[in-house]
N, C-alpha and C. Protein backbone atom coordinates (compact mmCIF):
# COMPACT_ATOMS: atom_id res chain seq x y z
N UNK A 1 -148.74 16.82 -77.13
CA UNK A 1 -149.67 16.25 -78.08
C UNK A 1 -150.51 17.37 -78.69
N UNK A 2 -151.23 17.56 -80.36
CA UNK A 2 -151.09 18.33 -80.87
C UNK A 2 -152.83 18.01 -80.90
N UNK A 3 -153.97 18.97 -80.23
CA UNK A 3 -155.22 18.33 -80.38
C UNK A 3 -155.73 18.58 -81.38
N UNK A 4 -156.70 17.93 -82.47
CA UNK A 4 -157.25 17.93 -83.67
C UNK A 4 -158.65 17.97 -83.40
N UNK A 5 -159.75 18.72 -83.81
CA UNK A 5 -160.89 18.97 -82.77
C UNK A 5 -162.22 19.41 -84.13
N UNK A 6 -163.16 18.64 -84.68
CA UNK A 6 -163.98 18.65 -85.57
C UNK A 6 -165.26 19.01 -84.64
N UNK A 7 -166.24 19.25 -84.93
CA UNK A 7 -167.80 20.00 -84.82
C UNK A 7 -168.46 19.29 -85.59
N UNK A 8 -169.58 18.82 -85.33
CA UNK A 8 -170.53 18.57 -86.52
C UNK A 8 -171.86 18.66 -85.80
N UNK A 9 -172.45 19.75 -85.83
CA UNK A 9 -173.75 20.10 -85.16
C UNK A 9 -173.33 20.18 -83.52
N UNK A 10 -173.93 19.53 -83.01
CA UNK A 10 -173.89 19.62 -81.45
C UNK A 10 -173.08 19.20 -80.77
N UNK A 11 -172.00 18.17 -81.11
CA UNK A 11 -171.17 17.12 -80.84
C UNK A 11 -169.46 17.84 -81.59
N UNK A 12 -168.98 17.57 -80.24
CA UNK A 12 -167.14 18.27 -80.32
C UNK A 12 -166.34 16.60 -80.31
N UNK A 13 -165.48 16.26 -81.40
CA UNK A 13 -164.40 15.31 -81.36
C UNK A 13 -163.04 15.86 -81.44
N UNK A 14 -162.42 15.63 -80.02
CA UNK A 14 -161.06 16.07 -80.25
C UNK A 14 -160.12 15.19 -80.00
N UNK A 15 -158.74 14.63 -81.14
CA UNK A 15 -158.19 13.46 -80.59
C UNK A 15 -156.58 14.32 -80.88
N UNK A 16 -156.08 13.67 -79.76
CA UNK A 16 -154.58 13.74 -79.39
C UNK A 16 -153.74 12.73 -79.83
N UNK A 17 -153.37 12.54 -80.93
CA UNK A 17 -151.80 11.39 -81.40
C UNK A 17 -150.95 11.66 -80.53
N UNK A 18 -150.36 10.33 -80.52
CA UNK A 18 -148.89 10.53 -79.55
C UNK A 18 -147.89 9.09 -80.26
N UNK A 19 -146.88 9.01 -80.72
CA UNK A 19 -145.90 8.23 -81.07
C UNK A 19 -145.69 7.47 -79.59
N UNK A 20 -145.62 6.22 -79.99
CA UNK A 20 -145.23 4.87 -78.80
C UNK A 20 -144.24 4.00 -79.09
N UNK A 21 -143.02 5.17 -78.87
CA UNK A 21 -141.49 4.69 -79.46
C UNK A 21 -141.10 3.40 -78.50
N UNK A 22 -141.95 2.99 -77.28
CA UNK A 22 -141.13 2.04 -76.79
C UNK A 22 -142.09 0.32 -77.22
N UNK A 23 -142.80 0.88 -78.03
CA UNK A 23 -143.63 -0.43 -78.36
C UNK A 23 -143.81 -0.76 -79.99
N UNK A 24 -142.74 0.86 -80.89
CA UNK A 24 -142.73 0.44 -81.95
C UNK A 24 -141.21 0.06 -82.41
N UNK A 25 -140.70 -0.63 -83.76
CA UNK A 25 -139.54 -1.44 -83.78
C UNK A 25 -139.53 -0.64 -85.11
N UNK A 26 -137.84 0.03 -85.69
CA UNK A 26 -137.93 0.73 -86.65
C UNK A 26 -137.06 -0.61 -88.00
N UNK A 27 -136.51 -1.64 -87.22
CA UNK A 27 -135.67 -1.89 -88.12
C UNK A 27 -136.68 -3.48 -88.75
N UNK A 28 -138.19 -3.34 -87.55
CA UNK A 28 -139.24 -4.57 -88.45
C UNK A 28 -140.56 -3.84 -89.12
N UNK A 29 -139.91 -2.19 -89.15
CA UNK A 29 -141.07 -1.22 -89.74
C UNK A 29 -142.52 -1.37 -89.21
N UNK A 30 -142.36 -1.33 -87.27
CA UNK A 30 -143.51 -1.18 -86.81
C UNK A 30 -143.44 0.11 -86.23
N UNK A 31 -144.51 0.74 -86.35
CA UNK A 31 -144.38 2.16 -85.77
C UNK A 31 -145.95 2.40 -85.30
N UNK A 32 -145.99 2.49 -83.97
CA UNK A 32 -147.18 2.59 -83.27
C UNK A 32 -147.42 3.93 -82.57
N UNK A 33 -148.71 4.15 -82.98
CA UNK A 33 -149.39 5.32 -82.80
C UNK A 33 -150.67 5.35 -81.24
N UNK A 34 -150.84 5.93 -80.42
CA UNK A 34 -151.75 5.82 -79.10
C UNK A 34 -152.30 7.17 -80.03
N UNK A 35 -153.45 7.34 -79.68
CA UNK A 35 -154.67 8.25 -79.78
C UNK A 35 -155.89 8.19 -78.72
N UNK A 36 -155.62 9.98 -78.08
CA UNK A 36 -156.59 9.77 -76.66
C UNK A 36 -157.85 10.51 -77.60
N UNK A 37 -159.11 10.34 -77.57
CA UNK A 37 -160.47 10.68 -77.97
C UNK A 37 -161.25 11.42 -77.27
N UNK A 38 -162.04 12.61 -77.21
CA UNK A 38 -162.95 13.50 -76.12
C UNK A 38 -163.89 13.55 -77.20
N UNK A 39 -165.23 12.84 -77.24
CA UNK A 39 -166.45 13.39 -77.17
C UNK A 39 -167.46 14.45 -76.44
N UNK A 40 -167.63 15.41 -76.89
CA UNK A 40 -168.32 16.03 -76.20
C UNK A 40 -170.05 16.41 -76.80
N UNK A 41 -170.65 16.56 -76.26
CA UNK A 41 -171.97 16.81 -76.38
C UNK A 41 -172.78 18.15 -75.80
N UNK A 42 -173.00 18.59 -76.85
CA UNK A 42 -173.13 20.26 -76.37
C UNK A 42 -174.79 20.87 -76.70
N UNK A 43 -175.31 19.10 -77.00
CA UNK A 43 -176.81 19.40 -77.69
C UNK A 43 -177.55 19.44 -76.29
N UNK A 44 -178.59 19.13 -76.56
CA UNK A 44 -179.70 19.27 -75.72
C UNK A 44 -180.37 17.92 -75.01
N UNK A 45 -179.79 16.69 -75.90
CA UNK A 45 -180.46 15.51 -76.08
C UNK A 45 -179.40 14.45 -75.54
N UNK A 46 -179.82 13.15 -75.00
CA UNK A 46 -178.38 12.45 -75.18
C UNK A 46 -178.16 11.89 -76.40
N UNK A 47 -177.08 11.68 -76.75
CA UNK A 47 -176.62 10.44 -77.79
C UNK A 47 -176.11 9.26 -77.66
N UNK A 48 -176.12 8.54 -78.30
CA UNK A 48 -175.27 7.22 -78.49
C UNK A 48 -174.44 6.77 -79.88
N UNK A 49 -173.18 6.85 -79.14
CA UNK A 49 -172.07 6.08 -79.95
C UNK A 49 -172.41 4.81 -80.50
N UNK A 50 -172.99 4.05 -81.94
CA UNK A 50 -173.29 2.73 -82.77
C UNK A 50 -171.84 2.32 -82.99
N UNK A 51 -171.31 3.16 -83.81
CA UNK A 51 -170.58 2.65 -84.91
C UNK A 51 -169.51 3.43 -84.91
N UNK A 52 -168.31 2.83 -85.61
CA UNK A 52 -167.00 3.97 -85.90
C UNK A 52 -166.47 3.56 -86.99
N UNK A 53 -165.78 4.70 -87.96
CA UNK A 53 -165.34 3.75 -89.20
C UNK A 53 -163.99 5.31 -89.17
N UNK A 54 -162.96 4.34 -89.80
CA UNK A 54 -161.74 5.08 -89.81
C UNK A 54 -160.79 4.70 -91.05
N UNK A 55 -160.32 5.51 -91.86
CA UNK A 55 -159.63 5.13 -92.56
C UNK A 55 -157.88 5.83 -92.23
N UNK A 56 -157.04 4.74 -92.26
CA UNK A 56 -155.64 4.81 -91.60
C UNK A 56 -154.73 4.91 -92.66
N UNK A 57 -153.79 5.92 -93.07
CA UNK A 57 -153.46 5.89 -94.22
C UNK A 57 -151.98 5.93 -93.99
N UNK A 58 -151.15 5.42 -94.72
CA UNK A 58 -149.66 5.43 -94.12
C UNK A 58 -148.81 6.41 -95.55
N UNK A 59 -147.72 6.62 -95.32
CA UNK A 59 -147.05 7.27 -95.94
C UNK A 59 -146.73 7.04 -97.39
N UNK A 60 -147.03 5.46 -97.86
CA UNK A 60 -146.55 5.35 -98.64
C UNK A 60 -148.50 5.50 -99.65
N UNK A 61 -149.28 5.82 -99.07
CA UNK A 61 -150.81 6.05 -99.71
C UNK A 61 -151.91 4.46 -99.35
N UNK A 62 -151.23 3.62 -98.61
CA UNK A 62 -151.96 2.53 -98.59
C UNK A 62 -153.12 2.79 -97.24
N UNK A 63 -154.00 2.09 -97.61
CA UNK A 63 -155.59 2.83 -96.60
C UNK A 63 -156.04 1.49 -95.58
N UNK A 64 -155.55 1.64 -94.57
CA UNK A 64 -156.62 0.26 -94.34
C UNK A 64 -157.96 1.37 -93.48
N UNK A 65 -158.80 0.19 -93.77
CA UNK A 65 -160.48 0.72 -93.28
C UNK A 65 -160.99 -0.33 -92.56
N UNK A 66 -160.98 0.42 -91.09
CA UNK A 66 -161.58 -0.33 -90.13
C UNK A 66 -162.98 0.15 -89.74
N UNK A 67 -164.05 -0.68 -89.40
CA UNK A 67 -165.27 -0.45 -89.24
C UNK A 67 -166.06 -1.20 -88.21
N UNK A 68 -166.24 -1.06 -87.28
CA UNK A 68 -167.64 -1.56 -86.23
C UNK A 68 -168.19 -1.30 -85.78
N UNK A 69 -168.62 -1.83 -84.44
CA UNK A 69 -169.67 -1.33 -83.34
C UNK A 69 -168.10 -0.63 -82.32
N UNK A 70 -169.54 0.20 -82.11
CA UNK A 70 -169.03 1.19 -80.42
C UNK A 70 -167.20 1.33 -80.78
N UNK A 71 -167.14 1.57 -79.98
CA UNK A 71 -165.41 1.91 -79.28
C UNK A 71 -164.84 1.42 -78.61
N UNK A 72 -163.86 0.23 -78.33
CA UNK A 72 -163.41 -0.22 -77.42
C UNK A 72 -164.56 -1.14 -76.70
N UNK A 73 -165.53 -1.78 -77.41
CA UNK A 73 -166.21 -2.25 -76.86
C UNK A 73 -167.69 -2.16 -76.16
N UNK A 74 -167.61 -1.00 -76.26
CA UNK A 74 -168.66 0.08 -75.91
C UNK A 74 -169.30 0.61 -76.53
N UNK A 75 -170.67 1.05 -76.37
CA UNK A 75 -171.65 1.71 -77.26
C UNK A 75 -172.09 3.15 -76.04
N UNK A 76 -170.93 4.06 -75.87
CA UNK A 76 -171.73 4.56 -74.73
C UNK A 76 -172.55 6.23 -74.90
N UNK A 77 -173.39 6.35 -74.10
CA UNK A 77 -174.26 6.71 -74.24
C UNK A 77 -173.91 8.34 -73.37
N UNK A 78 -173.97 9.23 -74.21
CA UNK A 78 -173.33 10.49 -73.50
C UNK A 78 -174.58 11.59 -73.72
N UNK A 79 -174.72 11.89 -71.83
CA UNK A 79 -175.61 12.94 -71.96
C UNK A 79 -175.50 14.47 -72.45
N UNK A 80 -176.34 15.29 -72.34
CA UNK A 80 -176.35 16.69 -72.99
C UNK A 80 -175.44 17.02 -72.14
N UNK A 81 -174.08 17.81 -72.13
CA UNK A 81 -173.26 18.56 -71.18
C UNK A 81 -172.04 17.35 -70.90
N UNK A 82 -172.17 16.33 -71.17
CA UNK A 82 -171.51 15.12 -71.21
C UNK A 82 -170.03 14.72 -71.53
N UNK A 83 -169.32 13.60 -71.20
CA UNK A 83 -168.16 13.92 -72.29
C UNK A 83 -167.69 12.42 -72.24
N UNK A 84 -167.47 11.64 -72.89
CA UNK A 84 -167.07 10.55 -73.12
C UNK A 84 -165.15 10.40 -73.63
N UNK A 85 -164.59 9.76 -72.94
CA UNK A 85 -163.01 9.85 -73.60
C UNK A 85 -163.06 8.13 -73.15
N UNK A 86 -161.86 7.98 -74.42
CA UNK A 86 -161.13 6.62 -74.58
C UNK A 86 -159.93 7.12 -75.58
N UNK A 87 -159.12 5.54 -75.24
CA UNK A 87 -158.14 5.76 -76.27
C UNK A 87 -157.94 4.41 -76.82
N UNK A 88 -156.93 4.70 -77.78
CA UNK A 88 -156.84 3.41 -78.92
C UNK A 88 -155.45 3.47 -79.66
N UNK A 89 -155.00 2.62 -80.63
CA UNK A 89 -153.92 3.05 -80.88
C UNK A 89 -153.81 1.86 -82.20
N UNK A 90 -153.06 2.28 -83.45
CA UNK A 90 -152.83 1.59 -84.64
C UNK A 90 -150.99 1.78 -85.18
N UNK A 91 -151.05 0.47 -85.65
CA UNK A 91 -150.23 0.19 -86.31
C UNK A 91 -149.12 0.47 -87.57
N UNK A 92 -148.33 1.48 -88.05
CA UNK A 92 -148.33 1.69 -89.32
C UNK A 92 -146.93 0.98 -89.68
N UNK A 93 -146.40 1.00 -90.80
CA UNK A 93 -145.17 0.44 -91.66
C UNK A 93 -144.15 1.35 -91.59
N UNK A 94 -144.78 2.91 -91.77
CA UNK A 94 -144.16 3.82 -92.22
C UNK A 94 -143.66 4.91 -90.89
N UNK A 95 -142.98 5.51 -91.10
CA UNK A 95 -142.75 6.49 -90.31
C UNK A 95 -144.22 8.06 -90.22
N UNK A 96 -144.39 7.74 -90.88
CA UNK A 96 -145.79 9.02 -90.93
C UNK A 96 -146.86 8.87 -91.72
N UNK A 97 -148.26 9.29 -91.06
CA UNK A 97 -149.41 8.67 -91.90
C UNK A 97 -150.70 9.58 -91.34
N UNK A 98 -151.42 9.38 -91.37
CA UNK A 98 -152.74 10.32 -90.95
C UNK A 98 -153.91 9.23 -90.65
N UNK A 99 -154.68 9.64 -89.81
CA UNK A 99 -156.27 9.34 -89.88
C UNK A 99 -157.80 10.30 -89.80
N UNK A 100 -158.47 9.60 -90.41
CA UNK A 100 -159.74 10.48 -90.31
C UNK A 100 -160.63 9.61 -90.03
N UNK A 101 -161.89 9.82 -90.08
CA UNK A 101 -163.37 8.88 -89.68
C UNK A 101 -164.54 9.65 -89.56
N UNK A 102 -165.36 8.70 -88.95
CA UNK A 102 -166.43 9.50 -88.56
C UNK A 102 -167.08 7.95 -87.49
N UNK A 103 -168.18 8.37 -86.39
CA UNK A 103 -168.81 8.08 -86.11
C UNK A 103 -170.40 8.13 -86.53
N UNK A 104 -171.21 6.66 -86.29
CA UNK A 104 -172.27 6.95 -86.45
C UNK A 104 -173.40 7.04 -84.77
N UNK A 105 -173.54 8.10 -84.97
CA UNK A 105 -174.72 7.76 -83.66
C UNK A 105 -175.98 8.00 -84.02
N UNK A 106 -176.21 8.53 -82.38
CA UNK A 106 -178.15 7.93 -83.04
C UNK A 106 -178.66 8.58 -81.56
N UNK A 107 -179.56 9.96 -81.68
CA UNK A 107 -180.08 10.63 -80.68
C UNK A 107 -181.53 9.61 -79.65
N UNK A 108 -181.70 10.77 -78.81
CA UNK A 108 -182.42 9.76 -78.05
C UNK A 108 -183.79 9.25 -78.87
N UNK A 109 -184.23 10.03 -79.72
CA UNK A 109 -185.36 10.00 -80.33
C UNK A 109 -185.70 9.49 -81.63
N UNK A 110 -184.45 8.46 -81.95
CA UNK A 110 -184.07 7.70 -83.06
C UNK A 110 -183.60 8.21 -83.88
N UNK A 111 -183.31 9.68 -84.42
CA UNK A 111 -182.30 10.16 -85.19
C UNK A 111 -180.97 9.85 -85.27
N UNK A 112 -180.42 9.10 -86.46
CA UNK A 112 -179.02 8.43 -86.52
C UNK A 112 -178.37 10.49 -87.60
N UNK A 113 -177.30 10.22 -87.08
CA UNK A 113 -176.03 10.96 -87.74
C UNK A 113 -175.17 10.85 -87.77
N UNK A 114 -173.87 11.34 -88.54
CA UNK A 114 -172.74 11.12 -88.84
C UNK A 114 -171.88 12.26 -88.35
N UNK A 115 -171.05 11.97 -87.29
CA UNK A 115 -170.54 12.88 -86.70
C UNK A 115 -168.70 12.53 -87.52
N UNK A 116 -168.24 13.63 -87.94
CA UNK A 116 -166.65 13.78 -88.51
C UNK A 116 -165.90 13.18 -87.13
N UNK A 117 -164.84 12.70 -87.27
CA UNK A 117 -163.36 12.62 -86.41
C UNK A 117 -162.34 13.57 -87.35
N UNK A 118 -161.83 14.17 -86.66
CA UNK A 118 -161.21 15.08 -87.23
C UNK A 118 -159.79 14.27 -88.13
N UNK A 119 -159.31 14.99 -89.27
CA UNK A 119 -157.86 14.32 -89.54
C UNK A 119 -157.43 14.48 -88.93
N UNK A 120 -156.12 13.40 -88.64
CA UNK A 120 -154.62 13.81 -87.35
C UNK A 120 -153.93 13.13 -88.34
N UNK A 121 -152.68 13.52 -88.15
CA UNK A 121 -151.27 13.41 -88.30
C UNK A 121 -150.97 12.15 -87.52
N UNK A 122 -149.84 11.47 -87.95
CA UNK A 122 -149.11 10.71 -87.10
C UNK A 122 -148.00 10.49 -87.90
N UNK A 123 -146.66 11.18 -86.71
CA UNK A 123 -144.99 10.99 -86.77
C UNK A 123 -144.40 10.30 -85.79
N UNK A 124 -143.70 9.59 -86.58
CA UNK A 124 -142.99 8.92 -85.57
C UNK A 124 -142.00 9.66 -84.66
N UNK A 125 -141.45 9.37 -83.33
CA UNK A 125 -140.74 10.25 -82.76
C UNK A 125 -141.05 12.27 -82.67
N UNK A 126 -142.22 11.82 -82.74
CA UNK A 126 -142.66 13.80 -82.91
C UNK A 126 -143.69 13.59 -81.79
N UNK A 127 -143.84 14.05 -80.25
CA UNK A 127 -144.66 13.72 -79.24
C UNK A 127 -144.70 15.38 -78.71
């Protein structure tokens, strides 16, 4: 797995794609993507994960844009030196497509920011 790893001030996002050839179907053009996530926190302060917004783009240029609370359910809360991981995984049509995003959090002291997710790649059969 090929890690993709953005900075934005104090806070490290690094996510790993991986193709999930035994759960995607090529001949009903499902092709499923797993993505493992590492937050890290390198500030001084804790943070908290609000929000996530991602735009999923498939090969042929079509975007879907997903947007909510927390991650998986979660809003969690990662101290200074900290590291938060989950994973997740989307859907595409196509054989290859990309994602990017960003998170919104929000320091201990009510400062909200916008932390990048880095672009990744996603191929089918390429692990």
């Amino acid at each position: 797995m090929i890690p993709y790893t953005a900075i934005t001030r104090d806070i490290e996002v690094t996510v790993r794609p991986i193709y999930l050839d035994g759960q995607s179907d090529v001949i009903e053009k499902k092709f499923v993507f797993g993505y493992w996530v590492r937050i890290e926190n390198h500030g001084l302060e804790d943070i908290q994960l609000l929000r996530r917004h991602w735009h999923i783009t498939d090969s042929t240029g079509h975007v879907q844009e997903v947007e909510g609370e927390g991650v998986i359910g979660r809003q969690p809360v990662i101290a200074p030196g900290e590291i938060h991981e989950y994973n997740s995984y989307c859907v595409l049509e196509t054989f290859t497509g990309h994602m990017t995003g960003h998170y919104t959090m929000e320091k201990a002291r009510g400062e909200r920011m916008r932390v990048e997710i880095p672009r990744f790649d996603l191929k089918a059969a390429v692990n």
